[in-house]
Protein backbone atom coordinates (compact mmCIF):
# COMPACT_ATOMS: atom_id res chain seq x y z
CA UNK A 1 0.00 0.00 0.00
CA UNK A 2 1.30 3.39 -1.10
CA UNK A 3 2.38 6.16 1.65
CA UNK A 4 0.40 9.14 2.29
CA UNK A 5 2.28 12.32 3.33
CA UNK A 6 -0.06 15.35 3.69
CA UNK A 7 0.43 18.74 5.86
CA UNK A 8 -2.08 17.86 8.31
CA UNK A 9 -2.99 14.49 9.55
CA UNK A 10 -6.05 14.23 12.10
CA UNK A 11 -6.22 11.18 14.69
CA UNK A 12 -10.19 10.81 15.84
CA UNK A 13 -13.14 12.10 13.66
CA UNK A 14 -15.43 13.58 16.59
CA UNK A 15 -16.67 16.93 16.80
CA UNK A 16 -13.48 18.30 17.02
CA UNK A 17 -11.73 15.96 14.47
CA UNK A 18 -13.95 16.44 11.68
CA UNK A 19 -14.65 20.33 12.17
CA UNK A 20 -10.69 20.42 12.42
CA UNK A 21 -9.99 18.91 9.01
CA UNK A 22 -13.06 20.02 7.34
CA UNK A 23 -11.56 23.77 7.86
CA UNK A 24 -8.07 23.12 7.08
CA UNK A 25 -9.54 21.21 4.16
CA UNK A 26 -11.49 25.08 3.32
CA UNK A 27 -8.55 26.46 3.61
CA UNK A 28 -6.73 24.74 1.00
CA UNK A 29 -4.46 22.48 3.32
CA UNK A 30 -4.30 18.91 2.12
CA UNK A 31 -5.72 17.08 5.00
CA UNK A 32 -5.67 13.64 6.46
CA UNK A 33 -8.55 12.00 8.82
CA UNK A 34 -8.28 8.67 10.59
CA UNK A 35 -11.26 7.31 12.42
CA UNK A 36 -11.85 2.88 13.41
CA UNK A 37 -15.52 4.45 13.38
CA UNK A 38 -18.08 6.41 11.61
CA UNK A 39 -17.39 10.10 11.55
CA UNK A 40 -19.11 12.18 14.64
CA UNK A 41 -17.44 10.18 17.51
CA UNK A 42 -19.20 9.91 20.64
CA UNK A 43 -21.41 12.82 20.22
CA UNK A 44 -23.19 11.87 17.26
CA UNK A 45 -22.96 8.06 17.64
CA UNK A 46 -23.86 7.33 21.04
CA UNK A 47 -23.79 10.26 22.80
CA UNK A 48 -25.70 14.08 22.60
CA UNK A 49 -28.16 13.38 19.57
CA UNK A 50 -29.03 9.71 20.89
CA UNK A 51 -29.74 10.90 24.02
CA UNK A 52 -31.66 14.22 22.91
CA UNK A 53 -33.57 12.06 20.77
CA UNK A 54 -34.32 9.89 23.89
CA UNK A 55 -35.26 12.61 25.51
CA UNK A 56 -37.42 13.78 23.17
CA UNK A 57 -39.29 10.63 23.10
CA UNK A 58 -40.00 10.42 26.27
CA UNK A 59 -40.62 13.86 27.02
CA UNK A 60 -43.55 13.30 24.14
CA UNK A 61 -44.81 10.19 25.92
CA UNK A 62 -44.81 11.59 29.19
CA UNK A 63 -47.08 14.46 28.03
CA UNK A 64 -49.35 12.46 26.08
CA UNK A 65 -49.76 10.16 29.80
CA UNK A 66 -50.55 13.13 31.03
CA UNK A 67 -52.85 14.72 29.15
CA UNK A 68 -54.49 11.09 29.52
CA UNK A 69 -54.46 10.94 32.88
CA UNK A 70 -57.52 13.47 32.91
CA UNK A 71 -55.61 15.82 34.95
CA UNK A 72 -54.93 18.98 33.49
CA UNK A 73 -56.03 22.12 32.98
CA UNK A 74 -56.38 22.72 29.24
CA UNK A 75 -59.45 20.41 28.82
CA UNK A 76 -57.64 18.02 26.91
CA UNK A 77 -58.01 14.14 26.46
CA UNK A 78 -55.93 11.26 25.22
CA UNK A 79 -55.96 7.85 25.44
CA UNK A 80 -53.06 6.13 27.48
CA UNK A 81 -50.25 6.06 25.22
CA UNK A 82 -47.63 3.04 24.61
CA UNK A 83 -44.85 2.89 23.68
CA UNK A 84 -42.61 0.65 20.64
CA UNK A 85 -39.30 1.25 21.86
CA UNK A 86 -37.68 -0.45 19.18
CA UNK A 87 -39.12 1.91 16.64
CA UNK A 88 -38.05 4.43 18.67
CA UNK A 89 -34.26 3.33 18.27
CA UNK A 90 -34.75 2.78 14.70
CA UNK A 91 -35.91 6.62 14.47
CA UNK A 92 -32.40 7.39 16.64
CA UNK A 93 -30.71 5.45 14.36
CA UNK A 94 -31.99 7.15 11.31
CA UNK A 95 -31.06 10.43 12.67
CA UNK A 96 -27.76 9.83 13.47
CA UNK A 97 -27.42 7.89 9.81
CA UNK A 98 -28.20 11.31 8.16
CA UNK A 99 -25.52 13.12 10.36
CA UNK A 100 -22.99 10.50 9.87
CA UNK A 101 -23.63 10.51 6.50
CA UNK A 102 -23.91 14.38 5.90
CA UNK A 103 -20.15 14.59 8.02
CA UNK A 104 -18.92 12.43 5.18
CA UNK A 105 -19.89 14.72 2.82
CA UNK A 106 -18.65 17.83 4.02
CA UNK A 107 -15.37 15.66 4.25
CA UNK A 108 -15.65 14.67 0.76
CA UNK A 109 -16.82 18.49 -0.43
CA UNK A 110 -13.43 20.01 1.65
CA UNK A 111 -11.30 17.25 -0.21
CA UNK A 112 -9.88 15.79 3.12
CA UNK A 113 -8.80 12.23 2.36
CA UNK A 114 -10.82 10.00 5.02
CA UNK A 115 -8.09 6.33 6.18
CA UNK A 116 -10.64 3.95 8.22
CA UNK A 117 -8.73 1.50 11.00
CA UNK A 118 -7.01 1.88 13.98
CA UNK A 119 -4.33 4.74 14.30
CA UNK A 120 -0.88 4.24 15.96
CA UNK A 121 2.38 6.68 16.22
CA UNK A 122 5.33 5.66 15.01
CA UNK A 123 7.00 8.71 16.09
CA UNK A 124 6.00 12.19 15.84
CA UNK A 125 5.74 13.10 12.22
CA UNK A 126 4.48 9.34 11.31
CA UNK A 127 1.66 7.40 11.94
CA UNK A 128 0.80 3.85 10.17
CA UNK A 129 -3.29 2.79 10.11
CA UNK A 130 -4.47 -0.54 10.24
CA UNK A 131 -7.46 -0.84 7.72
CA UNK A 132 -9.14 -3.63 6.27
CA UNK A 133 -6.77 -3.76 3.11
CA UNK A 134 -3.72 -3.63 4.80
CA UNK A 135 -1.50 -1.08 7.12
CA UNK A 136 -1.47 2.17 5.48
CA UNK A 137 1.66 4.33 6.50
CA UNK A 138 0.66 8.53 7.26
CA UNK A 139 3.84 11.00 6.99
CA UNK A 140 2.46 14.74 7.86
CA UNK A 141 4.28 18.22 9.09
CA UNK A 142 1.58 18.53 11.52
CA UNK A 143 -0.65 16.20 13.74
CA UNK A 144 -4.11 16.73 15.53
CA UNK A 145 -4.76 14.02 18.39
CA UNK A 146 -8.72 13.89 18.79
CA UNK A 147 -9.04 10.34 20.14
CA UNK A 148 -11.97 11.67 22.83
CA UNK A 149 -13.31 10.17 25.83
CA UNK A 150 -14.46 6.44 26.72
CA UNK A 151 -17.20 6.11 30.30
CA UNK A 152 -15.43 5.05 32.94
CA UNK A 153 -16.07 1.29 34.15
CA UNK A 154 -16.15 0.77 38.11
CA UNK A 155 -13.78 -1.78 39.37
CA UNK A 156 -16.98 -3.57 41.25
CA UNK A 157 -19.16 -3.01 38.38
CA UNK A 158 -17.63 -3.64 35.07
CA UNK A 159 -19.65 -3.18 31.81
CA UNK A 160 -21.79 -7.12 30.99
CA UNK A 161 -24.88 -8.46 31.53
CA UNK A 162 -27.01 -6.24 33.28
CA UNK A 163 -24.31 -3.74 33.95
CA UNK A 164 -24.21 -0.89 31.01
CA UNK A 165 -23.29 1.82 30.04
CA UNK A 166 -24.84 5.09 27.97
CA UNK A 167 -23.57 3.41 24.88
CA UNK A 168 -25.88 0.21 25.68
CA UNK A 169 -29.18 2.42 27.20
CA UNK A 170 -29.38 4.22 24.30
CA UNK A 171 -29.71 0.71 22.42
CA UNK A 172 -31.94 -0.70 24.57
CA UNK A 173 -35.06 -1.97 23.59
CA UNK A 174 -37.54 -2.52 25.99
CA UNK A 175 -38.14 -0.08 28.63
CA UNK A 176 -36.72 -1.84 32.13
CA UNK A 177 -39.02 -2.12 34.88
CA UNK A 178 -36.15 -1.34 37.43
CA UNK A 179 -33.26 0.95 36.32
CA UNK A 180 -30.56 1.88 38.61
CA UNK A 181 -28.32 4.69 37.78
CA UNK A 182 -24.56 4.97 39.49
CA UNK A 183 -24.04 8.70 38.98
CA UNK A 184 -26.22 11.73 39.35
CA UNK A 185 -23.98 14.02 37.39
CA UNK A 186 -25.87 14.96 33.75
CA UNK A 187 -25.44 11.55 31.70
CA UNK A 188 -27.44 9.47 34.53
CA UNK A 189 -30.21 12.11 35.00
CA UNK A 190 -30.65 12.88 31.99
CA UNK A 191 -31.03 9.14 30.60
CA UNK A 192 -32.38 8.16 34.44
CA UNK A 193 -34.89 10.79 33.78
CA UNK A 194 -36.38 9.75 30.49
CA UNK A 195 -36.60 6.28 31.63
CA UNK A 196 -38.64 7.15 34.15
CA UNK A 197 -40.73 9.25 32.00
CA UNK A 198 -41.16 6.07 29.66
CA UNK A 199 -42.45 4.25 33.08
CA UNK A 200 -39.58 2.65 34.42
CA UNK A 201 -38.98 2.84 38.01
CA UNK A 202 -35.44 4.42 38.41
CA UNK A 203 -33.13 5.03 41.74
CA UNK A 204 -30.50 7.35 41.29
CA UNK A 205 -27.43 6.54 43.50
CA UNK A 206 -25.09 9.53 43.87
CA UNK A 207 -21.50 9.56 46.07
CA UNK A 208 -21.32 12.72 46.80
CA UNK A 209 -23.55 14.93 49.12
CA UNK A 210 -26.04 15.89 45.89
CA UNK A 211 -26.99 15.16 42.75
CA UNK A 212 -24.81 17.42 40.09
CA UNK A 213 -22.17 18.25 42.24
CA UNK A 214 -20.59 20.73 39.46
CA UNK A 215 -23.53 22.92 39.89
CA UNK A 216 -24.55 25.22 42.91
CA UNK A 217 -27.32 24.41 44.56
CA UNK A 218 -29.68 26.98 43.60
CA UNK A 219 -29.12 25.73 39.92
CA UNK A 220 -30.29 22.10 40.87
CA UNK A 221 -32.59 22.69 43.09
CA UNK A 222 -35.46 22.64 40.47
CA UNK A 223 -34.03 19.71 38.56
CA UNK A 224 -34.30 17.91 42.56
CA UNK A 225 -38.36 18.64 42.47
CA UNK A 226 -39.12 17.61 39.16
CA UNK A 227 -36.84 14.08 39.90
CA UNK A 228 -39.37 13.83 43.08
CA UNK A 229 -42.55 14.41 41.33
CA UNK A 230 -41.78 11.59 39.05
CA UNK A 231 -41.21 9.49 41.74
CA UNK A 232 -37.17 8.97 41.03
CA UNK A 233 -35.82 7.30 44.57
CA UNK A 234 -32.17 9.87 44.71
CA UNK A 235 -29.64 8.52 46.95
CA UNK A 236 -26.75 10.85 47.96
CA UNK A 237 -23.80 10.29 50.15
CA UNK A 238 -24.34 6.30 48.60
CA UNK A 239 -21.54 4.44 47.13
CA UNK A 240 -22.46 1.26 44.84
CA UNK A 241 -20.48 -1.56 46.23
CA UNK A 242 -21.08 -4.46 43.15
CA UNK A 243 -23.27 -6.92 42.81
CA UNK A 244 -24.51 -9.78 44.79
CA UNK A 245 -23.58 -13.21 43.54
CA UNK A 246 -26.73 -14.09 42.11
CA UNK A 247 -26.53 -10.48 40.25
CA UNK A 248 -29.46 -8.56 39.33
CA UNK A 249 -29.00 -6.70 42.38
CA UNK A 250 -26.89 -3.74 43.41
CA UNK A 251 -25.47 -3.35 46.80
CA UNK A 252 -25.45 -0.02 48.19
CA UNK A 253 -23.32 1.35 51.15
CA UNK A 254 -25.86 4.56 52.36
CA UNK A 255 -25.06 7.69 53.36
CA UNK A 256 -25.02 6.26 57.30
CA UNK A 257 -23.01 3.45 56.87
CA UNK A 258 -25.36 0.98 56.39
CA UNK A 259 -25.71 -1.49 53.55
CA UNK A 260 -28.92 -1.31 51.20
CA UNK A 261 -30.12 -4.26 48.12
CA UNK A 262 -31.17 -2.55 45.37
CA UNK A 263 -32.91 -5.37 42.61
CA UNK A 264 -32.69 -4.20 39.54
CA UNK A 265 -33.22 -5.25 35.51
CA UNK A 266 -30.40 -3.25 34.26
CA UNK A 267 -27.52 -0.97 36.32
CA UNK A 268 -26.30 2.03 34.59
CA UNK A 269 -23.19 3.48 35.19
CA UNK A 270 -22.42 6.93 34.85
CA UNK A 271 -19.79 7.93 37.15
CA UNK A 272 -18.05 9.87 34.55
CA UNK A 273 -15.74 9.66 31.39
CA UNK A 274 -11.69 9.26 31.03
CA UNK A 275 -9.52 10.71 27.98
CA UNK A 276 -8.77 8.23 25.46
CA UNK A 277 -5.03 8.07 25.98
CA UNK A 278 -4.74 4.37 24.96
CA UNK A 279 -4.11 2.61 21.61
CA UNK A 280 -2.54 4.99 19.64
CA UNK A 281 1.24 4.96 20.71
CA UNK A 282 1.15 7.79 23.08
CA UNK A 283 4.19 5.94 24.18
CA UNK A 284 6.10 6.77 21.38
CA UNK A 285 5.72 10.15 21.85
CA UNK A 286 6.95 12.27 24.74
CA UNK A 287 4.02 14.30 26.13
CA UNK A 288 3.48 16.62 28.96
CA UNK A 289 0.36 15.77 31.03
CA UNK A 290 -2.21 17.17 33.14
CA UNK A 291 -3.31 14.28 35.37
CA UNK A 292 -4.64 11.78 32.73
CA UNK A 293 -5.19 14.33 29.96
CA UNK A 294 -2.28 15.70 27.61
CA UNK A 295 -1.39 19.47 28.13
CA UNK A 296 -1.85 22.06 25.72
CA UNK A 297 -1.64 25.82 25.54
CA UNK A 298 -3.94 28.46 24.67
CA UNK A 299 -3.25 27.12 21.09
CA UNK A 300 -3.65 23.49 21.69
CA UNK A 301 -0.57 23.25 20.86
CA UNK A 302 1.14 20.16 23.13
CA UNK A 303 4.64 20.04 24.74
CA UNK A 304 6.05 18.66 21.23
CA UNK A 305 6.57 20.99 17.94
CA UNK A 306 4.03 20.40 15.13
CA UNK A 307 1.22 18.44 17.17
CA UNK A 308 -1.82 19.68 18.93
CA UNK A 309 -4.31 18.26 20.96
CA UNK A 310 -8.32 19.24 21.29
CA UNK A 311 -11.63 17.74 22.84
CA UNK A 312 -11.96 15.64 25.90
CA UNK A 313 -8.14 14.08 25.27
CA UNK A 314 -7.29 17.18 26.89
CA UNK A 315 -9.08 17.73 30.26
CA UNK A 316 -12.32 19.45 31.08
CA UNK A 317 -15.54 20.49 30.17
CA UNK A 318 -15.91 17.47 28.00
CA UNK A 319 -18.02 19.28 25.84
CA UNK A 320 -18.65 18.63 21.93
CA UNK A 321 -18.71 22.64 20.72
CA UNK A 322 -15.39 23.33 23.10
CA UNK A 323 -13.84 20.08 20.75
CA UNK A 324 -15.46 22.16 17.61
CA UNK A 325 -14.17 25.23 18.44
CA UNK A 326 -10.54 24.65 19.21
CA UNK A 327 -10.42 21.73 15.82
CA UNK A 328 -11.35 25.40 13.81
CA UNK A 329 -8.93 27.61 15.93
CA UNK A 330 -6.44 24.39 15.06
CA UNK A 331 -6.89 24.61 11.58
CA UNK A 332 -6.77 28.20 10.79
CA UNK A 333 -3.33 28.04 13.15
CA UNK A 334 -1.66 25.47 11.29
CA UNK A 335 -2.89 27.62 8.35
CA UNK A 336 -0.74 30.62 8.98
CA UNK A 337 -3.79 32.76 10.73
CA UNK A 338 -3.57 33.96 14.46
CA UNK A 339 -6.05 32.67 16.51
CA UNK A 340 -5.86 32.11 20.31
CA UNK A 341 -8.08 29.76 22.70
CA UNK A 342 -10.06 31.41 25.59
CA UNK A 343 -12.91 29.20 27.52
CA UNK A 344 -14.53 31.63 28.85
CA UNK A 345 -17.49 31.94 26.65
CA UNK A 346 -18.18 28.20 27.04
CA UNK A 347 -21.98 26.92 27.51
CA UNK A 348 -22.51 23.58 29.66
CA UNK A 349 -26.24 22.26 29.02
CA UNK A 350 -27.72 20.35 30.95
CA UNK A 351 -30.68 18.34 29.39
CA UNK A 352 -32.40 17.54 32.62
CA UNK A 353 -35.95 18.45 33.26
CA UNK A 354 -35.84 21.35 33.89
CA UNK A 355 -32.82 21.98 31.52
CA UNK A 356 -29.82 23.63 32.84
CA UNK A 357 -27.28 26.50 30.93
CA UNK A 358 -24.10 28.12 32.92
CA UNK A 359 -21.73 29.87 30.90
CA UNK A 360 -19.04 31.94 32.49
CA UNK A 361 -18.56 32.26 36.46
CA UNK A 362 -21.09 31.81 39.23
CA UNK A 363 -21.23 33.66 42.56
CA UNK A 364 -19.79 30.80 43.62
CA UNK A 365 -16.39 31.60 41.63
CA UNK A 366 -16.25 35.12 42.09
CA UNK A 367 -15.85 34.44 46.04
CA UNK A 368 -12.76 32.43 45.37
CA UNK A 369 -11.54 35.59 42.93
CA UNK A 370 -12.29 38.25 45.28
CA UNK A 371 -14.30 39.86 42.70
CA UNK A 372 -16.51 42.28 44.30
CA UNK A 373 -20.22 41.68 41.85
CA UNK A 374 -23.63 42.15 41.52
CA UNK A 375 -26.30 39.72 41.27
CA UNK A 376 -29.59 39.86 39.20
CA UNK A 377 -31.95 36.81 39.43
CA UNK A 378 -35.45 36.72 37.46
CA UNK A 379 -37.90 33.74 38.15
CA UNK A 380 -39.75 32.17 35.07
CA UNK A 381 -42.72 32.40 37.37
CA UNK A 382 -43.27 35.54 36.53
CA UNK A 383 -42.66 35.43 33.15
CA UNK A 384 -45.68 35.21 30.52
CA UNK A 385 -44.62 32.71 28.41
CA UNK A 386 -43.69 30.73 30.51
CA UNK A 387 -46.83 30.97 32.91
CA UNK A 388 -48.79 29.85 29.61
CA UNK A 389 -46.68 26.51 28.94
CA UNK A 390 -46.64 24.95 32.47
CA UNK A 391 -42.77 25.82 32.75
CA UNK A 392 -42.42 28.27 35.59
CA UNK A 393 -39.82 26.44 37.12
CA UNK A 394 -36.43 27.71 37.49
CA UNK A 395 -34.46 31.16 36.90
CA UNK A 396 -32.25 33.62 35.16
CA UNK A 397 -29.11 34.67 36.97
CA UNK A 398 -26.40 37.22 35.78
CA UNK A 399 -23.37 37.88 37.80
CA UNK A 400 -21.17 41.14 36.72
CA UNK A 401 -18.71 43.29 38.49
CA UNK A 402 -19.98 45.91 40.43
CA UNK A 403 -17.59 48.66 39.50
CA UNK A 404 -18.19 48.36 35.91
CA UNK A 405 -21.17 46.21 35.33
CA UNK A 406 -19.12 43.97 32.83
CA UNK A 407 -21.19 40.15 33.24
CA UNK A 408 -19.08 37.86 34.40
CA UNK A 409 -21.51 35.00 34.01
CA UNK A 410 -24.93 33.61 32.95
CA UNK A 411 -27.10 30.90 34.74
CA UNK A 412 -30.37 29.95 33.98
CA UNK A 413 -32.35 26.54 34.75
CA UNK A 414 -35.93 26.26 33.29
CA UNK A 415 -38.17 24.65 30.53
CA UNK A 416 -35.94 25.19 27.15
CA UNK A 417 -33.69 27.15 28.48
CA UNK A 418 -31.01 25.48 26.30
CA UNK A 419 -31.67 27.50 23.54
CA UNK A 420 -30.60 30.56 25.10
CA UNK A 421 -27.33 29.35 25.72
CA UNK A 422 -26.03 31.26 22.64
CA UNK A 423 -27.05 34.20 23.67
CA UNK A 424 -25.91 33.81 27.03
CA UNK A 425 -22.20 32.64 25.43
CA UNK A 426 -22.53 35.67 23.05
CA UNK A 427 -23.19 38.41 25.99
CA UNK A 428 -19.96 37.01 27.61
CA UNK A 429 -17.52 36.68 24.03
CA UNK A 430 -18.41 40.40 23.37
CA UNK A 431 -17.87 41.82 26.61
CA UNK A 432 -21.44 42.91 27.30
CA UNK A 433 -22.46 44.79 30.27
CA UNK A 434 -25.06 44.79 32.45
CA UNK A 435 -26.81 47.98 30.54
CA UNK A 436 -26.02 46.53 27.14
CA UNK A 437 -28.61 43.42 27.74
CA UNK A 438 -30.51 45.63 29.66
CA UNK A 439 -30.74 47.89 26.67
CA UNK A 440 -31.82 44.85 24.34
CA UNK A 441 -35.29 44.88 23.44
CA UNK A 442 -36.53 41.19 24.24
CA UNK A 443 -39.22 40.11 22.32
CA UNK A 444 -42.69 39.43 24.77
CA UNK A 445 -43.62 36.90 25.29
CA UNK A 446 -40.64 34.81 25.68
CA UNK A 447 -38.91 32.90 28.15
CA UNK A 448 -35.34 35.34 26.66
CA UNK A 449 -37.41 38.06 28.41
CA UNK A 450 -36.21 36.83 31.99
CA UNK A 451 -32.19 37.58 30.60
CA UNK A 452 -33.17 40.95 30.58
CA UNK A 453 -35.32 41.06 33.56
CA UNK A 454 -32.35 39.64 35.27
CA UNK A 455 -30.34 42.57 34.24
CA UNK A 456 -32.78 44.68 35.45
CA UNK A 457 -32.51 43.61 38.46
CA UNK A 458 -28.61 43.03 39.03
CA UNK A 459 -28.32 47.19 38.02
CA UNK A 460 -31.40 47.75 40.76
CA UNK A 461 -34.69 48.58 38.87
CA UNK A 462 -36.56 45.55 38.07
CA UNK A 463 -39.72 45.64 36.69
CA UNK A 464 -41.44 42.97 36.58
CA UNK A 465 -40.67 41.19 40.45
């Protein structure tokens, strides 16, 4: 098999992978991507859009329950809904077909050559590929490692049987009657959530003192109502132990020392995700790390001339669009352009129910800066919009500094409130101040009324609380 050289080689085709090559490939750079598996990674394969789509479902099937329940106040009637959840899956499946399938075209239309198999270093300008037609030898001036993030397995619970993780729930089939999830961080609420919307009975069993422990309290505390009102058992302070030996049932050291049985037809465990640093001859390479993640600079750049490093491979938030955005700042780099990295302006979503957005610092952070701020909060349950689609859960914070009103950060938790993360990202990126969203017109009624509200409040004239 004939050697490729290229100026840009690409290890992992996730969201920061295939963004990264499909703009060096716009660019006019001719670019190399090597992926064992379809293009999107995690994200797209078994990861965000499985799990929104999940979501979705359920989120549909609970409403329709309820509306056939009889109680409600729109006048409304169903009859009690079922569900097929193997169509459901299929319709996931489709979805992410059409993604996978449209990322292969944009690699196609940005002419970046696309080498399927396994990916190893021989040293740090070559790389050889094991595909099905042989190994395939990759020489390139510069090198992008984007091998992602794998769940981590618990040494008492390893992945089999009735032990899974997101990867298998978002396969399953049938809707378990008992679900236990290891982890209350957002994989195992969101997924224990829409379980239990689909009428499983789900336990949540959390180590530390509460559920989404990188969240204040404030943030989760609406997200902790909604998970009682469906009836979701929450154990915090609990540490999963492993299995009894007839399986099917988890053993549970509580928050008081004692031991509990939890029976249940499938565990899921979602205690968090490690960096892919395995498999591709890191060792062959001479790396500085962070902990388990490689080290890069505000350019991604690593401790080694001519490669770079983005997405989960290189510490937290594990987030898809932070991957995206430094595989574009990447590419225009290695293109000659000057671009720097700054995470500020970063989103985290939650998908609970109620959803969950924080971009930039909390009060929280600010006390461990010194920074002396103001606080504006605005509560959907005065909003209009929100009053008129059952969703007045949940808030609108923004934190700025008090001597010049610049926002420091954006909060929100509420119905939707996802799709407001841009904005909140955008008021942060451009350096808005408290007057400038204040000064917004919002259009009424909508839930992106409470942002400005929030303002309002934080520069001490709110009108509408």
């Amino acid at each position: 098999m004939k050697d490729i050289s290229c100026k840009l080689l690409v290890i992992g085709a996730g969201p920061g992978g295939y963004v990264c090559a499909i703009r060096a490939g716009q660019l006019g750079l001719d670019t190399v991507i090597v992926d064992a598996n379809k293009p999107g990674g995690t994200c797209l394969n078994v990861g965000c859009i499985p799990s929104k789509a999940l979501i979705h479902a359920a989120e549909e099937y609970d409403r329709i329950a309820h509306l056939a329940s009889g109680r409600n106040a729109l006048g409304i009637t169903a009859a009690k809904p079922a569900i097929d959840l193997t169509q459901t899956v299929a319709w996931k499946d489709t979805v992410v077909g059409r993604l996978t399938n449209g990322v292969s075209g944009l690699l196609k239309r940005a002419k970046v050559k696309m080498v399927h198999g396994q990916a190893r270093f021989r040293d740090g300008k070559t790389v050889e590929v094991d595909t099905e037609t042989g190994r395939q030898i990759i020489r390139a001036e510069t090198i992008v490692i984007a091998t992602g993030s794998a769940p981590v397995e618990l040494p008492g619970l390893p992945f089999g049987g009735t032990v899974i993780s997101s990867t298998e729930a978002l396969s399953l089939t049938e809707v378990p009657d008992r679900l236990v999830v290891v982890g209350g961080g957002y994989i195992g609420l969101e997924l224990g959530t829409a379980f239990s919307k689909l009428g499983a009975k789900v336990t949540i069993v959390e180590a530390q003192a509460r559920i989404l422990p990188q969240y204040d309290g404030e943030l989760t505390r609406p997200v902790s109502k909604r998970l009682q009102a469906l009836g979701i058992e929450v154990m915090t302070g609990a540490k999963a132990k492993g299995l009894t030996k007839a399986g099917g049932t988890l053993l549970v050291e509580t928050a008081s020392g004692s031991e509990a049985s939890l029976a249940a037809d499938r565990i899921l465990v979602t205690v968090g995700r490690r960096p892919v640093t395995r498999g591709w001859g890191m060792e062959e390479l001479v790396l500085d790390m962070d902990g388990p993640f490689i080290r890069i600079d505000e350019k991604c750049q690593t401790s080694m001339r001519g490669i770079y490093a983005i997405g989960d491979v290189t510490g937290e938030p594990m987030l898809a669009h932070r991957a995206s955005a430094q595989g574009e700042m990447v590419a225009e780099i290695v293109a000659g352009h000057r671009r720097v990295w700054d995470k500020r302006a970063i989103p985290a979503v939650c998908f609970t129910d109620p959803e969950i957005v924080a971009v930039g610092m909390s009060p929280d952070d600010t006390q461990t800066s010194g920074a002396d701020i103001r606080v504006g909060i605005f509560p959907f349950s005065a909003n209009g919009r929100a009053m008129t689609t059952f969703a007045e859960d949940g808030f609108v914070r923004v934190v700025a500094r008090a001597d010049n009103h610049l926002v420091l950060g954006i909060q929100a938790v509420g119905q939707g409130i996802a799709e407001l993360s841009a904005a909140f990202g955008l008021a942060i990126e451009m350096g808005a101040r408290l007057e400038d969203v204040a000064g917004t017109i919002h259009a009424h009624p909508t839930r992106s009324e409470a942002f400005q509200e929030a303002a309002f409040k934080a520069l001490g004239h709110p009108l509408h609380v």
